[in-house]
Protein backbone atom coordinates (compact mmCIF):
# COMPACT_ATOMS: atom_id res chain seq x y z
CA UNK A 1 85.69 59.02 140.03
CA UNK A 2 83.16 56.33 139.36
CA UNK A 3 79.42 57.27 139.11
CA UNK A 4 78.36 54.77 142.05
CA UNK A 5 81.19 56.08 144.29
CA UNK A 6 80.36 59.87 143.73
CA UNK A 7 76.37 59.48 144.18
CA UNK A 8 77.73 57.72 147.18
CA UNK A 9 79.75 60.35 147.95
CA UNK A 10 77.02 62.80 147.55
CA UNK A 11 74.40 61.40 149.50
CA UNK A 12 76.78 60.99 152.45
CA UNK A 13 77.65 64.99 152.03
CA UNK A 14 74.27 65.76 151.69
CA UNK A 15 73.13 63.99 154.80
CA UNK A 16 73.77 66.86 156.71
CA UNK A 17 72.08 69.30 154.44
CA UNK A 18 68.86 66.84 154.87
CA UNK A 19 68.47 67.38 158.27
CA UNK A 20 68.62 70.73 158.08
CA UNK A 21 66.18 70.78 155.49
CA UNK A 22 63.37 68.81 157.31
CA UNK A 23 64.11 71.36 160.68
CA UNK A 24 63.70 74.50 158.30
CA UNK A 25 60.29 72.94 155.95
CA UNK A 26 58.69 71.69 158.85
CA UNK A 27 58.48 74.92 160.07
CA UNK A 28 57.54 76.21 156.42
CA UNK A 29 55.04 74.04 156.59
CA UNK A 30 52.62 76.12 158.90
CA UNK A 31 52.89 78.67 156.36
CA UNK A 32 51.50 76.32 153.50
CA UNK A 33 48.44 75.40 156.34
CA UNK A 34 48.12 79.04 156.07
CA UNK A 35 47.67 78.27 152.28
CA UNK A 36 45.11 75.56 152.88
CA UNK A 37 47.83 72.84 151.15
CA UNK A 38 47.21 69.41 151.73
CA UNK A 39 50.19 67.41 152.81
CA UNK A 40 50.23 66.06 149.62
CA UNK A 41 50.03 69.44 147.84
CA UNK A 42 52.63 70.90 150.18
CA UNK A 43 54.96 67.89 149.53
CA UNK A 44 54.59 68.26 145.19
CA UNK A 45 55.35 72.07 145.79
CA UNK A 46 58.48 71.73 148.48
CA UNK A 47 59.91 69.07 146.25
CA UNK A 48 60.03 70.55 143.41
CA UNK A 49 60.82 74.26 144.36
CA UNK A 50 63.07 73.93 147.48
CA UNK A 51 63.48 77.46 148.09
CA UNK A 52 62.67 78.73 151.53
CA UNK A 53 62.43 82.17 151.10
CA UNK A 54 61.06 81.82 147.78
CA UNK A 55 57.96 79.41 148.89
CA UNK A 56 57.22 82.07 152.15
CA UNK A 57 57.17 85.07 149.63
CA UNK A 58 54.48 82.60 147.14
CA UNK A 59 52.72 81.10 150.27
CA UNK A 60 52.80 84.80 151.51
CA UNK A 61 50.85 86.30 148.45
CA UNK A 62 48.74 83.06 148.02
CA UNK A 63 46.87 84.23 151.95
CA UNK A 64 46.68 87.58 150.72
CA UNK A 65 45.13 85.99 147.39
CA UNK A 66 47.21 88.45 145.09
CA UNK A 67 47.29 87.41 141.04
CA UNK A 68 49.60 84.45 138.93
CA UNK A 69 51.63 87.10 137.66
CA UNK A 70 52.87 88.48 140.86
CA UNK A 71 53.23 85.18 142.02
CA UNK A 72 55.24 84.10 139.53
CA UNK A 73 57.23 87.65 139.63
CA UNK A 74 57.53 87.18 143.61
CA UNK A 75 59.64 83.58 142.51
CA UNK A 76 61.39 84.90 139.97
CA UNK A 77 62.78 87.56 141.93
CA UNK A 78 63.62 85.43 145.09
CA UNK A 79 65.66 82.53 142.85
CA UNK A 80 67.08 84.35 140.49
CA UNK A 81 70.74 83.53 142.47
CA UNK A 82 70.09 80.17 141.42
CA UNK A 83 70.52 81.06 137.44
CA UNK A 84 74.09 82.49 138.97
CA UNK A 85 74.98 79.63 140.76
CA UNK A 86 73.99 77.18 137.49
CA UNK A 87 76.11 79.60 135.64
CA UNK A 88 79.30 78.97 138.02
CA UNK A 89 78.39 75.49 138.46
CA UNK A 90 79.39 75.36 134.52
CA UNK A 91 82.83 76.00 134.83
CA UNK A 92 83.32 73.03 136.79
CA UNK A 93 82.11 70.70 134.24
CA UNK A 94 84.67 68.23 131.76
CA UNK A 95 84.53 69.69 128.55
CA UNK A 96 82.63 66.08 127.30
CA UNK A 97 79.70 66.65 130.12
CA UNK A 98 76.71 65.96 127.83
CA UNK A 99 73.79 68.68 127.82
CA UNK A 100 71.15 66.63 129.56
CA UNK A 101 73.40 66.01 132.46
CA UNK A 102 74.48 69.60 133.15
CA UNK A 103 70.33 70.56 132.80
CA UNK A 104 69.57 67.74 135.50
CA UNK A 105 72.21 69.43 137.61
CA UNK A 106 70.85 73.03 136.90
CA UNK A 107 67.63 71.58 138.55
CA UNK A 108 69.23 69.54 141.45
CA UNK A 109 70.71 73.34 142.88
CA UNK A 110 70.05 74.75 145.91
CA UNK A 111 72.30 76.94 147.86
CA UNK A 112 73.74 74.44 150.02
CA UNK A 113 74.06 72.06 147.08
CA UNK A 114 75.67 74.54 145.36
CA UNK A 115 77.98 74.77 147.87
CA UNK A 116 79.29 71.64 148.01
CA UNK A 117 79.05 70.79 144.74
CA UNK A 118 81.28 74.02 143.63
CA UNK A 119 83.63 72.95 146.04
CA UNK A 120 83.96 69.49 144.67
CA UNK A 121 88.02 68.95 143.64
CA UNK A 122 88.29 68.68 140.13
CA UNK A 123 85.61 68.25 137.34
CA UNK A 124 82.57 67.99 139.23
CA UNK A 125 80.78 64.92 138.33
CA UNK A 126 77.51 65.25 138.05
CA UNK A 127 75.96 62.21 140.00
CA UNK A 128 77.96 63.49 143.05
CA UNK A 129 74.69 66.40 142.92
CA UNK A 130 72.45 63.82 142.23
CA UNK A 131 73.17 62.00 145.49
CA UNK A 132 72.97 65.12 147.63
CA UNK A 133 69.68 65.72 145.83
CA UNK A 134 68.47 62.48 146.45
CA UNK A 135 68.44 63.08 150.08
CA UNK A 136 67.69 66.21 150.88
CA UNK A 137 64.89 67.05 148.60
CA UNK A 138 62.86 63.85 149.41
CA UNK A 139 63.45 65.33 152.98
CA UNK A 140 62.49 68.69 152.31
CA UNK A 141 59.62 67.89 151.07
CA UNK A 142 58.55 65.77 154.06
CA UNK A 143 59.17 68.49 155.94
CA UNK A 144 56.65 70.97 154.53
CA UNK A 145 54.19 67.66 154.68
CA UNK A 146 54.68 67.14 158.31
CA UNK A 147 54.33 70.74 159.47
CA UNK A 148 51.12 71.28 157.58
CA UNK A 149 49.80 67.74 159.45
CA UNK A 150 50.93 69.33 162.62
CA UNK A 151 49.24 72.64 161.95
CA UNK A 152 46.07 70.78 161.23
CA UNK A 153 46.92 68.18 164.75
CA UNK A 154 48.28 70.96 167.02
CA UNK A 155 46.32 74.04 169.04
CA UNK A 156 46.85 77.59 167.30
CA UNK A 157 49.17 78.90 170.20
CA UNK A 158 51.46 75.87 169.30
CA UNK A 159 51.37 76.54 165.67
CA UNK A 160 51.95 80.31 166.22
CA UNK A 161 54.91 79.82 168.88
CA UNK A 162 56.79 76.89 166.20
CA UNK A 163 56.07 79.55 163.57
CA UNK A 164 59.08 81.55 164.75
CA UNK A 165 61.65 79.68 163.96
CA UNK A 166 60.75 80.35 160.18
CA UNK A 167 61.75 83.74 160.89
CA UNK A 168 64.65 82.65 162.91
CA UNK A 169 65.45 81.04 159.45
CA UNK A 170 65.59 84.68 157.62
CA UNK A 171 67.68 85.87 160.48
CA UNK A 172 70.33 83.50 160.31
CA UNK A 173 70.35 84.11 156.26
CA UNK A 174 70.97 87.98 156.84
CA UNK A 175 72.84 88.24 159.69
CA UNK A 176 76.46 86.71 158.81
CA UNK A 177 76.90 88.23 155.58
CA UNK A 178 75.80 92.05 157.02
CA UNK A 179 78.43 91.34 159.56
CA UNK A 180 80.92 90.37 156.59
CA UNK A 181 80.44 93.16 154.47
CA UNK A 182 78.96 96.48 154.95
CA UNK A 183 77.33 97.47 152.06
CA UNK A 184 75.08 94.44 152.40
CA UNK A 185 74.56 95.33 156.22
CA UNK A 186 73.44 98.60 154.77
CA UNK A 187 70.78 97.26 152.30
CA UNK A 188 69.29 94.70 154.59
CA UNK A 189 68.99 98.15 157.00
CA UNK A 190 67.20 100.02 153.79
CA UNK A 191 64.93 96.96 153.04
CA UNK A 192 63.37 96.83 156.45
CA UNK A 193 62.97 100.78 156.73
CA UNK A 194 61.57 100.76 153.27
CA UNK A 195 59.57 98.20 153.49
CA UNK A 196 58.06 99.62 156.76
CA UNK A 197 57.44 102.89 155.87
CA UNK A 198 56.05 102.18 152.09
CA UNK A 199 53.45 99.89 153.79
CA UNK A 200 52.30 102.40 155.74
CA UNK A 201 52.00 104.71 153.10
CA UNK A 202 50.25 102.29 151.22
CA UNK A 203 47.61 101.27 154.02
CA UNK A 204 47.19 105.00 155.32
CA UNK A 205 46.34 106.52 151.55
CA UNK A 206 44.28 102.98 150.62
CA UNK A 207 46.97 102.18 147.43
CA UNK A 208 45.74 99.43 145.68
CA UNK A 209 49.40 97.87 146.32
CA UNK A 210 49.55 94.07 148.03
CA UNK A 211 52.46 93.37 150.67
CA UNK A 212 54.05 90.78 147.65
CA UNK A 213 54.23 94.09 144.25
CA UNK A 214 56.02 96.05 147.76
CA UNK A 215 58.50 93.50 148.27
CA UNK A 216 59.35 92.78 144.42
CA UNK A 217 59.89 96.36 144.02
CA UNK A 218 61.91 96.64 146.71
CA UNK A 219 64.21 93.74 145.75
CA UNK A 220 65.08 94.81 142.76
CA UNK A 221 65.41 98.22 142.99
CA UNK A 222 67.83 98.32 146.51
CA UNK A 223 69.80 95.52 144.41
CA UNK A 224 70.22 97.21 142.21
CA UNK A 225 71.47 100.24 143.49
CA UNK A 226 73.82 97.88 146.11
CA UNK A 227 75.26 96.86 142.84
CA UNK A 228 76.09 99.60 141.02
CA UNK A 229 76.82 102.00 144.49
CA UNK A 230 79.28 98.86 145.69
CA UNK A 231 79.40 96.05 142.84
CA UNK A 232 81.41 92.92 143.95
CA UNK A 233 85.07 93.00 142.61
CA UNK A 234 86.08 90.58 140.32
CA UNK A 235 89.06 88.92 140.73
């Protein structure tokens, strides 16, 4: 397929995405008010992370003003699907794909991206991602910019009720695959207990341990037991 037609292509498929992505940042965007971002600040960062759950987990730590390391450890932890889905995404390269254009395509992924792009028939060619990245990160990141304007325009009790639907976000991330498969029904069960009860052990013996070094533990350690208690099966 020619280059024009399949950036076409992709920025038609990626429409959809777009949309969803301004809904979903603007709401992120609160968070990063929380921060004390500027629009501009909160626009740099969406656009080039685009990770919801990994920008709530920094934005998160950044209120409770934890450290760069567990920052840093907090994103790490939260994309590290994304170095799996780059590593899929490779098999669906022509042999003759040059380096530079597989990297640019490593940093176009998200998980809807992804998504289409693995499902792409054939060789996937490369400026098919480009066009869904060129219009949905451009709208992510005016999404985060928007709801940190609004949190600055609009009355607390506005900004707090909008806030939900962040968390409405994480619900509709969990929810279908627990119902698919039970062993991921089960962790998302342990996380919440967990996470619960080890922050009330932490503020009821005064543990010098913040809300974001809880979560990273907990990631990787009920992840890791998920995988080795029921790893995927490879077909």
């Amino acid at each position: 397929m020619d280059n024009g037609i399949a950036f076409r292509k992709g920025l038609r498929d990626g429409t959809p995405i777009a949309l969803g992505y301004f809904a979903v940042a603007f709401s992120l965007g609160f968070m990063a008010k929380k921060c004390t971002l500027t629009p501009i600040q909160g626009f740099i960062g969406s656009f080039f992370t685009r990770a919801s759950a990994g920008e709530y987990g920094v934005y998160s730590m950044v209120v409770q003003d934890a450290g760069y390391l567990a920052v840093v450890a907090m994103s790490l932890v939260t994309n590290l699907r994304y170095l799996l889905m780059s590593t899929a995404l490779t098999q669906k390269f022509s042999p003759d794909t040059s380096l530079l254009k597989r990297i640019l395509t490593g940093c176009c992924v998200t998980d809807e991206i992804f998504g289409i792009s693995i499902a792409y028939e054939g060789y996937l060619n490369p400026w098919y991602t480009y066009g869904a990245f060129a219009i949905s990160t451009p709208l992510w990141a005016l999404g985060t910019t928007m709801g940190i304007v609004a949190g600055t325009i609009l009355p607390d009790r506005a900004v707090s009720a909008l806030s939900v639907a962040l968390y409405g976000m994480f619900i509709a991330i969990i929810i279908p695959p627990s119902k698919k498969d039970r062993a991921v029904g089960i962790a998302v069960v342990a996380a919440f207990l967990l996470s619960w009860g080890i922050r009330r052990v932490v503020m009821l013996n005064n543990i010098g341990l913040s809300s974001g070094a809880i979560t990273i533990l907990l990631t990787i350690v009920i992840s890791a037991i998920a995988a080795v208690v029921r790893p995927v099966k490879d077909n």
